[in-house]
Protein backbone atom coordinates (compact mmCIF):
# COMPACT_ATOMS: atom_id res chain seq x y z
CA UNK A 1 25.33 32.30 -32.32
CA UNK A 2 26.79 29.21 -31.03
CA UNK A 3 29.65 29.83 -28.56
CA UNK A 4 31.08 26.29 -29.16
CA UNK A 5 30.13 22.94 -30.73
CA UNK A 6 27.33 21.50 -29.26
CA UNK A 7 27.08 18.17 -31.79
CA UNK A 8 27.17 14.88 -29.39
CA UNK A 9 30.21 12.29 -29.51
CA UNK A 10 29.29 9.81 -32.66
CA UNK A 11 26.50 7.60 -30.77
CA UNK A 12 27.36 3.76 -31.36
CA UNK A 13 23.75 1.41 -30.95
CA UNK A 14 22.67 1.10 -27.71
CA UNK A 15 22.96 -1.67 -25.92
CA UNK A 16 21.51 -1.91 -22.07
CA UNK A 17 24.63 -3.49 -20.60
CA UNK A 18 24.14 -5.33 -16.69
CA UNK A 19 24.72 -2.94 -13.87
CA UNK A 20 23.61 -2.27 -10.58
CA UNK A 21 20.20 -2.84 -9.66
CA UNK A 22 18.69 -0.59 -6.65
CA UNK A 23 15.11 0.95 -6.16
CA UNK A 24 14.56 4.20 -7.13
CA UNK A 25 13.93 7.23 -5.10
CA UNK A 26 11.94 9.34 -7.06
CA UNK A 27 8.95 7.88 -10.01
CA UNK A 28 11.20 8.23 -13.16
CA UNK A 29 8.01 9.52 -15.18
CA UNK A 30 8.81 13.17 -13.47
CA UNK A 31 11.82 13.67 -15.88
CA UNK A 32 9.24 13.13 -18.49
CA UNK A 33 7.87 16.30 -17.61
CA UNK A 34 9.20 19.84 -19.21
CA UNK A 35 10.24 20.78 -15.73
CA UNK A 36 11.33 17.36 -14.51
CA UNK A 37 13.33 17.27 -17.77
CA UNK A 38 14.92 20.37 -17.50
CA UNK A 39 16.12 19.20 -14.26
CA UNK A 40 17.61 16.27 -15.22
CA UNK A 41 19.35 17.90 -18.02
CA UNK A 42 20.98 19.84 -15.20
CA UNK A 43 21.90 17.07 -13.44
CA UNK A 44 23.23 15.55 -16.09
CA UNK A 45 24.17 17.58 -19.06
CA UNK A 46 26.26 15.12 -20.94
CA UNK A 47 23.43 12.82 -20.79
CA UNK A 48 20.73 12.14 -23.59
CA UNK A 49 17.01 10.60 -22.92
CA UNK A 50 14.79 8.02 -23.68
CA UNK A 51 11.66 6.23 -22.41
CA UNK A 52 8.53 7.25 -21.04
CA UNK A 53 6.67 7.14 -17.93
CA UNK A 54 8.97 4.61 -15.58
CA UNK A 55 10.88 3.13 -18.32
CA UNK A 56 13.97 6.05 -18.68
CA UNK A 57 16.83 5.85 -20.01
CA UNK A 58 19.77 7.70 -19.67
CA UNK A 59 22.84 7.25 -21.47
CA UNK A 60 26.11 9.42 -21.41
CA UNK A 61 27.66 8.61 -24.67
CA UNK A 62 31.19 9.92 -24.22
CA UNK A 63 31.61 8.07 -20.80
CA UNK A 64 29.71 4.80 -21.65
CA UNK A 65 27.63 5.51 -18.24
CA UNK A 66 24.10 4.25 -18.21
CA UNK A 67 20.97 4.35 -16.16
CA UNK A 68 17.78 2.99 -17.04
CA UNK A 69 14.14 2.47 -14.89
CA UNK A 70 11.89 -0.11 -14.77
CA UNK A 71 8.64 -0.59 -12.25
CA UNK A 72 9.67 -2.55 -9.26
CA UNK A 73 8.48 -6.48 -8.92
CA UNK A 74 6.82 -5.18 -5.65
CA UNK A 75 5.69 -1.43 -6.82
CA UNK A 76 8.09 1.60 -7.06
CA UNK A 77 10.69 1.28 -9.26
CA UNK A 78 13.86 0.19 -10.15
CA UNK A 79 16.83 1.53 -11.83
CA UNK A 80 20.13 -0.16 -13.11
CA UNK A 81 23.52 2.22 -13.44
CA UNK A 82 26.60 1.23 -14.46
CA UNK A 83 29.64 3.56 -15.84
CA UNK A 84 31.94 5.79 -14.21
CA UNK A 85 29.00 9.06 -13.30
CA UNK A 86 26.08 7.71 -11.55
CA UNK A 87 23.43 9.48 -13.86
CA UNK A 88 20.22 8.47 -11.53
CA UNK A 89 21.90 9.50 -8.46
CA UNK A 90 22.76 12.64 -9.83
CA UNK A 91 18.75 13.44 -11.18
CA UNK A 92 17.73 11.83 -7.69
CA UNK A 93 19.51 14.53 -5.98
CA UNK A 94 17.87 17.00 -8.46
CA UNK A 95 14.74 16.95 -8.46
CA UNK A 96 13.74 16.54 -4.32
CA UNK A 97 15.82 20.74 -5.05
CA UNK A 98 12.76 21.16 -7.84
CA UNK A 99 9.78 20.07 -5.67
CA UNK A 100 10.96 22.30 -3.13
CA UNK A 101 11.49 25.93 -5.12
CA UNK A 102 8.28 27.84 -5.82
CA UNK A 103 6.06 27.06 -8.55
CA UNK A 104 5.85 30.16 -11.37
């Protein structure tokens, strides 16, 4: 039974606005992952997902916030936010908490 509506805010097309650019912490490819995934969800529950491997995108409909990951010029990685909640800072905070806890 659903205890309340869980249907997203109308979702307009996307359109990967400019931001702020910084490296990434973390290789973006781990939210492509069931557990990595589940994490981020977490993290970032009003957020919905896109991309694979390093190029993720997160986008928070309601809010407008964005975050998306590229590979770096140099190696790593790169990731772009703009909006009001920092959506990679909150999954970069996330998952260090996942690759610490026990393995089932």
């Amino acid at each position: 039974m659903i205890a309340r509506p869980h249907d997203r805010p109308p979702r307009p097309p996307l359109a990967l606005l400019p931001g702020e650019e910084r490296p990434s912490l973390i290789d973006p490819a781990v939210i492509g992952t069931w557990t990595g995934g589940w994490v981020a969800q977490l993290a970032a529950p009003a957020a919905e997902r896109m991309g694979s491997g390093p190029e993720q995108i997160l986008w928070d409909v309601s809010t407008g916030s964005q975050a998306r990951t590229a590979p770096g010029p140099g190696g790593g990685w790169t990731v772009v936010q703009r909006g009001p909640v920092r959506l990679w800072d909150r999954v970069e905070t996330a998952i260090p908490w996942l690759r610490a806890a026990p393995m089932p």
